[in-house]
Protein backbone atom coordinates (compact mmCIF):
# COMPACT_ATOMS: atom_id res chain seq x y z
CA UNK A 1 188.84 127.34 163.85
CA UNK A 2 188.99 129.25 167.15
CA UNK A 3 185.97 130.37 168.84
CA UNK A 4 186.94 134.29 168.04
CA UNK A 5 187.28 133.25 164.22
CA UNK A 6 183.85 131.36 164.28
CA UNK A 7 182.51 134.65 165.98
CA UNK A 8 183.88 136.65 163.20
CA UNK A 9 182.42 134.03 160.88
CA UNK A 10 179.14 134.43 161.85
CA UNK A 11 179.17 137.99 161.56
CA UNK A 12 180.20 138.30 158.32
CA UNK A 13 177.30 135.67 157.03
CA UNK A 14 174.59 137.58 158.91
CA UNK A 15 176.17 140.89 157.26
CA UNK A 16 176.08 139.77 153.97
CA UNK A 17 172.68 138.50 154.11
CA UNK A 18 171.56 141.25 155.75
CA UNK A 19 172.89 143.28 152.47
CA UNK A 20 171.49 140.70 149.94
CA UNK A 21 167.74 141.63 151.05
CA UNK A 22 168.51 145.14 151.23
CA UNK A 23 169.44 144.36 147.38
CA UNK A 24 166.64 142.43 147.13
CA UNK A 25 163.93 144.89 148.66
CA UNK A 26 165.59 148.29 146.75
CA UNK A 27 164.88 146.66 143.53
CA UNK A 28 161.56 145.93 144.44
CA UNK A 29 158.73 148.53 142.53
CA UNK A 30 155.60 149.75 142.83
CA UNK A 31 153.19 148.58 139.92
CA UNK A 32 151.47 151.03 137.20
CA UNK A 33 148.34 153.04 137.50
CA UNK A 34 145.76 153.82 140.52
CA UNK A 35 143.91 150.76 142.36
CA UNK A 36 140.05 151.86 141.72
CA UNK A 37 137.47 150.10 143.27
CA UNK A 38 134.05 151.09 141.78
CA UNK A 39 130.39 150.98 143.79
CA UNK A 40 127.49 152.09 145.49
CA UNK A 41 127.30 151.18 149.09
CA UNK A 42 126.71 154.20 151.11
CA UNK A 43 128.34 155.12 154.48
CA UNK A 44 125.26 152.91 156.85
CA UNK A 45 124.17 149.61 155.79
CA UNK A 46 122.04 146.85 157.03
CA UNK A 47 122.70 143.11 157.36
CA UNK A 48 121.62 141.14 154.07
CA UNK A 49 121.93 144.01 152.08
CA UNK A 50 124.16 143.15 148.77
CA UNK A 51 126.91 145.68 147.20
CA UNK A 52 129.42 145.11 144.13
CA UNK A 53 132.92 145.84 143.76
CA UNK A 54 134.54 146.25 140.59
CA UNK A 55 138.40 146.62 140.67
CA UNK A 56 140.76 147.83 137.84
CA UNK A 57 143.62 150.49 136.98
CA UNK A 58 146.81 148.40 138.18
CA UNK A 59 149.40 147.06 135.77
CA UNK A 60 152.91 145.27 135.83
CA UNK A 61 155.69 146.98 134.52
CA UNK A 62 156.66 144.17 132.37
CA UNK A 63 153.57 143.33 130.97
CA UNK A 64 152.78 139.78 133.19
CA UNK A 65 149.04 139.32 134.56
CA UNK A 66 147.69 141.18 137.36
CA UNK A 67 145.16 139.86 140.15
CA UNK A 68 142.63 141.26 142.52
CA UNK A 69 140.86 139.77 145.23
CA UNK A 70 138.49 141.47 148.15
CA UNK A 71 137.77 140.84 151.53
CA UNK A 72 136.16 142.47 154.44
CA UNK A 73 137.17 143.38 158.14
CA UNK A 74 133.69 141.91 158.89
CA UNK A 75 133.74 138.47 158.27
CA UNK A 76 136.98 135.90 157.47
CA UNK A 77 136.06 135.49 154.23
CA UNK A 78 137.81 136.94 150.86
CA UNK A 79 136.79 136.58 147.33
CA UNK A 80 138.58 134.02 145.02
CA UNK A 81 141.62 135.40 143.67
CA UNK A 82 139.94 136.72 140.19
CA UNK A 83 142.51 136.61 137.26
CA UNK A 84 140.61 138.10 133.97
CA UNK A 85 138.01 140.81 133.85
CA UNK A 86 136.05 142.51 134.82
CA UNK A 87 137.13 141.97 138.33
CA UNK A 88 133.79 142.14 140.49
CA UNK A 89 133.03 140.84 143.39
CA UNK A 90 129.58 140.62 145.35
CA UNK A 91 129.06 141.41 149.29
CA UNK A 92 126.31 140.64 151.55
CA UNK A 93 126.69 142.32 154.72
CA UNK A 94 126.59 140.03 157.47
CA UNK A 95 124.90 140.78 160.70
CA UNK A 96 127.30 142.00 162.79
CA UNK A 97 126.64 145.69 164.05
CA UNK A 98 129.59 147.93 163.99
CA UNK A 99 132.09 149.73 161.66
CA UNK A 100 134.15 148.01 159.55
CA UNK A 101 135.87 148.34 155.76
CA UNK A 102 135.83 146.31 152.12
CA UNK A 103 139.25 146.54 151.09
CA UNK A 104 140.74 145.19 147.94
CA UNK A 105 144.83 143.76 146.68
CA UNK A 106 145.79 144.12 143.39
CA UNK A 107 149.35 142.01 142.91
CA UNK A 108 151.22 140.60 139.81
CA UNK A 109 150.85 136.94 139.86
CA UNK A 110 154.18 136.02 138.01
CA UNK A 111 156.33 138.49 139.58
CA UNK A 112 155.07 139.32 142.65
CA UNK A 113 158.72 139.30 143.99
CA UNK A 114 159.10 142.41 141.82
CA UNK A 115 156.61 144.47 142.62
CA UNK A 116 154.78 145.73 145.75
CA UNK A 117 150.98 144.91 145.91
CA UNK A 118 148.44 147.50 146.10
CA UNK A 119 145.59 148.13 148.16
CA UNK A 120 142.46 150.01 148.58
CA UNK A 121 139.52 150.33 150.97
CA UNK A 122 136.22 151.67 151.83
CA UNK A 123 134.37 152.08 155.36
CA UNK A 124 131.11 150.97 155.79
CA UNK A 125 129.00 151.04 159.36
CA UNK A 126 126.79 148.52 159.42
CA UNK A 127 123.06 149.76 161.48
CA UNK A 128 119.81 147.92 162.19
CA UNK A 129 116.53 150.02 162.63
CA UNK A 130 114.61 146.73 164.92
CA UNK A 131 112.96 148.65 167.32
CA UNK A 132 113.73 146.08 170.09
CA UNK A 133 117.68 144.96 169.00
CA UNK A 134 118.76 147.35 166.97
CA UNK A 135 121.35 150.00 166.83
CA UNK A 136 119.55 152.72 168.82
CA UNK A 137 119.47 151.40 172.67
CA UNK A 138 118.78 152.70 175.99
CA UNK A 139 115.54 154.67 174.95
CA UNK A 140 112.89 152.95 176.88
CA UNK A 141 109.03 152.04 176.52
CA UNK A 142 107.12 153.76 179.53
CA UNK A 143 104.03 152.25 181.43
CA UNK A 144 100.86 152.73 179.18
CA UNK A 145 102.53 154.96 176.76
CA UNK A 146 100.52 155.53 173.73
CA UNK A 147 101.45 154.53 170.17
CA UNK A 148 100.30 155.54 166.84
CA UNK A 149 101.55 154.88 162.92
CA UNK A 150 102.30 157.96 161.08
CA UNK A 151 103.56 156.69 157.51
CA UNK A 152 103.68 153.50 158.06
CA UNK A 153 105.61 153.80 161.09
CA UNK A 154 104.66 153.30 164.41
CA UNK A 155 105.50 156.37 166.72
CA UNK A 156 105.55 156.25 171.01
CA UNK A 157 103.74 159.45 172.08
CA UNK A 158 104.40 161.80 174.98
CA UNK A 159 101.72 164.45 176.00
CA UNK A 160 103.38 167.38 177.80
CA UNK A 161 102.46 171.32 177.52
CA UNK A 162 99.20 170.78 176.95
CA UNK A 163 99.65 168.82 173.26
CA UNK A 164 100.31 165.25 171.96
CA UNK A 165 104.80 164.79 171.00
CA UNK A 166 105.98 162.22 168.76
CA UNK A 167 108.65 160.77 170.94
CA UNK A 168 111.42 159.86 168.47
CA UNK A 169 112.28 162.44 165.04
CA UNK A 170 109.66 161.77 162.28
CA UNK A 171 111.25 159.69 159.72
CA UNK A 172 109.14 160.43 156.73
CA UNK A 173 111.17 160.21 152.95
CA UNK A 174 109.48 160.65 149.44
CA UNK A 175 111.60 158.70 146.86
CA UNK A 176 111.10 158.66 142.86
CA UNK A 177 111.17 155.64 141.04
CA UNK A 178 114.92 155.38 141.06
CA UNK A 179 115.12 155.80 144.71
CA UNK A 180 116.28 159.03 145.51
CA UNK A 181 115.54 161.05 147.72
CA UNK A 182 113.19 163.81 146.73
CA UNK A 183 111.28 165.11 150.05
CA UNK A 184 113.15 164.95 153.60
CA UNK A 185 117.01 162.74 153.80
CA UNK A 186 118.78 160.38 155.60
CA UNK A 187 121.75 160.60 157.75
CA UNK A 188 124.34 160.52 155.28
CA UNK A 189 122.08 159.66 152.91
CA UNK A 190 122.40 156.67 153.85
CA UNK A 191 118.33 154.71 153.62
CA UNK A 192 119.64 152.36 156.07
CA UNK A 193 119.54 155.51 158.81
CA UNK A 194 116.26 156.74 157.95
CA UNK A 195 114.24 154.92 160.86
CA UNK A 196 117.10 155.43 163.07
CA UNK A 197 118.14 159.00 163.50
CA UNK A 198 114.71 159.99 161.55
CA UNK A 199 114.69 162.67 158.53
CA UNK A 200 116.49 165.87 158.07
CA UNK A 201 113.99 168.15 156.77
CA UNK A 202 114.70 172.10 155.42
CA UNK A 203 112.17 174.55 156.55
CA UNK A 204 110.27 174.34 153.46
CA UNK A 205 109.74 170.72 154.02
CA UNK A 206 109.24 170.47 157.44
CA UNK A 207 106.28 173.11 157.63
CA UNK A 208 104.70 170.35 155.40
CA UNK A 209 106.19 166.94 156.55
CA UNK A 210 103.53 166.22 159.36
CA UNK A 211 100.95 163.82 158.26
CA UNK A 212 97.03 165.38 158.78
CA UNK A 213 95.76 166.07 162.45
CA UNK A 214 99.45 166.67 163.06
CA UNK A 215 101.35 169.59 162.45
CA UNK A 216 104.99 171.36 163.00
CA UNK A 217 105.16 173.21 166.40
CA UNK A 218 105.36 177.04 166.74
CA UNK A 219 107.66 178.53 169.18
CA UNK A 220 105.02 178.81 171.55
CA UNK A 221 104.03 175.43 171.71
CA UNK A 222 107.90 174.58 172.19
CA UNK A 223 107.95 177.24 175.19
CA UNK A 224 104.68 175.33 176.28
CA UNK A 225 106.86 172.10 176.34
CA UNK A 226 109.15 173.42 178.05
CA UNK A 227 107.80 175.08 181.10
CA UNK A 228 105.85 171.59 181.38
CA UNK A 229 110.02 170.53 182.25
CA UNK A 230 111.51 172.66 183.91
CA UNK A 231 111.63 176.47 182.46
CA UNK A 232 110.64 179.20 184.28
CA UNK A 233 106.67 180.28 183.81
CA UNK A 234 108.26 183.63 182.90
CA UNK A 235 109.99 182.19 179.41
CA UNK A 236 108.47 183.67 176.13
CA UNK A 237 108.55 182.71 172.41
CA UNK A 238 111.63 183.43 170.67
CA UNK A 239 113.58 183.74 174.21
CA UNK A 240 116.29 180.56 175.22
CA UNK A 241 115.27 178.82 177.91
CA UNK A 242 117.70 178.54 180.90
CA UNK A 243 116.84 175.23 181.56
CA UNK A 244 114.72 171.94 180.79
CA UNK A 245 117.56 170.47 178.12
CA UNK A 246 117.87 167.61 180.61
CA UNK A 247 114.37 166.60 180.86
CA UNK A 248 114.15 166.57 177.28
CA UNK A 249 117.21 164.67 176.31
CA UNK A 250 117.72 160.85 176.48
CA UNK A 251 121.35 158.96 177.54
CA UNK A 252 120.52 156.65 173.99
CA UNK A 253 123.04 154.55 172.26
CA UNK A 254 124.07 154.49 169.00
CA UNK A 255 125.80 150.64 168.22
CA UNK A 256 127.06 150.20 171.81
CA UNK A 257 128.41 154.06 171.94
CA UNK A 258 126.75 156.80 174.48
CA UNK A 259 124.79 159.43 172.35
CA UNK A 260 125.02 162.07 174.25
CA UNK A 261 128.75 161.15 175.82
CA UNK A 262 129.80 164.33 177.15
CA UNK A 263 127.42 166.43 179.06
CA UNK A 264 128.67 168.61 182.08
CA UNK A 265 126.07 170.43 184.09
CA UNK A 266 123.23 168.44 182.37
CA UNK A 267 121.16 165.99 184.66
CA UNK A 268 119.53 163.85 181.76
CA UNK A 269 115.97 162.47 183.36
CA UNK A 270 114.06 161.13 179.79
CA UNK A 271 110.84 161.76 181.00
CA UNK A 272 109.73 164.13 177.99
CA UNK A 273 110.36 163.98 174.18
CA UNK A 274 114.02 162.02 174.26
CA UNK A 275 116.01 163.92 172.50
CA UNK A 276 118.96 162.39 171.06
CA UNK A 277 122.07 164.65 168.98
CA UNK A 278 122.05 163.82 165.70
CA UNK A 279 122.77 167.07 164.44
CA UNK A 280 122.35 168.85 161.38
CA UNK A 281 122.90 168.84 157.94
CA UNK A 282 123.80 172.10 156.13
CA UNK A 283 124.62 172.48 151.93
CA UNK A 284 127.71 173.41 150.95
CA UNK A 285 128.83 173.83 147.39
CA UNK A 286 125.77 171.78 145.48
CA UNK A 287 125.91 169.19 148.29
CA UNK A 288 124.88 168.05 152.10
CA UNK A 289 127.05 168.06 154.75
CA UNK A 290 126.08 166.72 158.30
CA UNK A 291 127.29 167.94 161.46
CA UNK A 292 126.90 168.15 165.09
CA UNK A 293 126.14 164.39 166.01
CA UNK A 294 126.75 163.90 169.52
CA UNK A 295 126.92 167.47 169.89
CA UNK A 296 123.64 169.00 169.40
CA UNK A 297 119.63 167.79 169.03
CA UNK A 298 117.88 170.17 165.99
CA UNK A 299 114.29 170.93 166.04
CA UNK A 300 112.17 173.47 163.69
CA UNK A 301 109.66 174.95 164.70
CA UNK A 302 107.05 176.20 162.72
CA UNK A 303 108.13 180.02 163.06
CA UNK A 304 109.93 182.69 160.63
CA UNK A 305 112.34 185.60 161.20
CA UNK A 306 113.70 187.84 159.15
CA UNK A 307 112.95 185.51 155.91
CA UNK A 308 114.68 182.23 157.86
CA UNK A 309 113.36 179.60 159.78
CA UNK A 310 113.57 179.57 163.65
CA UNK A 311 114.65 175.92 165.40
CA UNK A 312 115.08 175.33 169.07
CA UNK A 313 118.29 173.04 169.83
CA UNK A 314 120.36 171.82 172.81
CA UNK A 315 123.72 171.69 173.14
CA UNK A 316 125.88 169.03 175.31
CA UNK A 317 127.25 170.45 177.33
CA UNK A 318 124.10 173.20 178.95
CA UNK A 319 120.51 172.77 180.55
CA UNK A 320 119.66 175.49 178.03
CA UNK A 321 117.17 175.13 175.00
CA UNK A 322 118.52 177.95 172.91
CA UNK A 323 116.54 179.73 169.62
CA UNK A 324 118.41 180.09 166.60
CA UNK A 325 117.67 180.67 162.79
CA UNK A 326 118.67 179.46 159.26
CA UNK A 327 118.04 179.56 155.62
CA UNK A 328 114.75 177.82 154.71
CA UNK A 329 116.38 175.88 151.91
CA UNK A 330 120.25 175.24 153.08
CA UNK A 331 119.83 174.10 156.34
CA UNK A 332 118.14 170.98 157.75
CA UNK A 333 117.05 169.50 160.74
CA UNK A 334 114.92 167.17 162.52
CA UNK A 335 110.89 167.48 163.17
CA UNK A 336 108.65 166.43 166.42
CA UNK A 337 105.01 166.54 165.37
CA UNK A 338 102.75 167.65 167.63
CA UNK A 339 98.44 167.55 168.05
């Protein structure tokens, strides 16, 4: 055989089985039903917290045995492959912070050359709310600062305008007996967030969230604040303020990421209340929705107008501490206490 013929050959071998796993992969099939993977872990977790996964709605085509197993972009472990029902599996989140997903593979066991495998998945973020390692960084203790615990919490204080702050959002939840959430909510609803981005509270909550000696600020005692850093003496109640955002807001970190990552025309100095952005939360169609983290820093104030509530918030990307208003019961935010 000539070298051209052997090239020729060659060719034709490489063609052919080229076109035998064409054949091979065309006749391949996706198996019945919809992979469901039942449970309960919310968005945030913490490390050593435990969550199970049920798995079930995949069959064969031809009737042979279908197996699951789980595993988790978090750790290098998977479940044992689990053959018979119910198909469950238990997690315990490890204690790396970051964001990561629990993903399960359904696939037939005796004909897995037949049939694809499928797959499903769930994100997770896993926090910690230690004070000194935790997920919230860069806000730091100042020489002789005052502390003091405010249900069961302990709270660094600030005094500036004239009154006592609460230097982080107050963090207070009521839960029933089953857990939920009745007074005040987490970020996402997620408990693990509670200590970390503090409470979203609607008006009607927040005029009574403070614990006694403390109480929500008016608008006045907000204008008070800010004229202590850096608004003019002129500013009154209900008016924005052109400037003092910076002095009130706080370059924090949220697992390794900048809080407040894009702020043009803002010189942030942290020497007041340390504002962070972790938005709002506002209810649409029977349930929350939160918004604006990163963006904006949501504070009510103790005020009304016009049957709503009145806040004071910052935005990004200004010095400005602007005045706005919402629905008492649709919208929530976050709460300083003040003395």
């Amino acid at each position: 055989m000539n070298f051209k013929t052997f090239c020729i050959f060659v060719a034709a071998m490489v063609l052919l089985a080229l076109h035998s796993c064409k054949k091979e992969e065309e006749t391949k099939v996706y198996m019945d039903g919809t992979l469901k993977m039942e449970h309960s872990m919310p968005k945030y977790v913490k490390p050593g917290e435990k969550y199970t996964f049920t798995a079930s709605g995949i069959t064969a085509p031809d009737g042979t045995p279908v197996a699951y197993y789980f595993y988790s972009s978090a750790s290098n472990n998977r479940s044992d492959t689990l053959r018979t029902p119910p198909y469950t599996y238990t997690y315990e989140i490890p204690d790396t912070l970051g964001a990561f997903s629990m993903n399960v593979v359904a696939y037939a066991v005796e004909s897995y050359n037949k049939y694809y495998v499928s797959t499903e998945s769930v994100n997770f973020i896993t926090v910690s709310d230690d004070p000194f390692d935790g997920s919230l960084t860069n806000i730091l203790p100042r020489e002789d600062e005052m502390h003091e615990e405010l249900f069961d919490r302990n709270y660094a204080l600030v005094y500036s305008g004239g009154k006592e702050w609460i230097r982080s959002n107050l963090s207070r939840i009521d839960r029933d007996a089953q857990g939920k959430e009745v007074f005040g909510m987490s970020y996402a609803q997620s408990k693990a967030m509670q200590n970390i981005f503090g409470s979203y509270y609607t008006w009607e909550e927040a005029v009574n969230a403070c614990p006694p000696g403390w109480h929500l600020p008016s608008d006045a005692e907000w204008v008070d604040l800010l004229k202590d850093n850096g608004a003019p003496d002129s500013l009154q109640p209900f008016e924005t303020s052109p400037s003092g955002a910076g002095n009130l807001m706080v370059k924090g970190y949220f697992n390794g990421s900048e809080m407040w990552y894009y702020y043009r025309g803002v010189k942030i100095t942290d020497v007041s209340i340390s504002a962070i952005p972790v938005g709002y939360a506002t209810m649409e169609k029977g349930s929350w929705s939160f918004l604006g983290y990163q963006n904006y820093a949501v504070f009510w104030t103790a005020d009304e107008f016009e049957g709503k509530g009145v806040y004071r918030y910052i935005y990004k990307e200004y010095d400005n501490v602007f005045v706005g208003s919402a629905d008492k019961t649709g919208f929530a935010a976050s709460v300083r206490c003040v003395r």
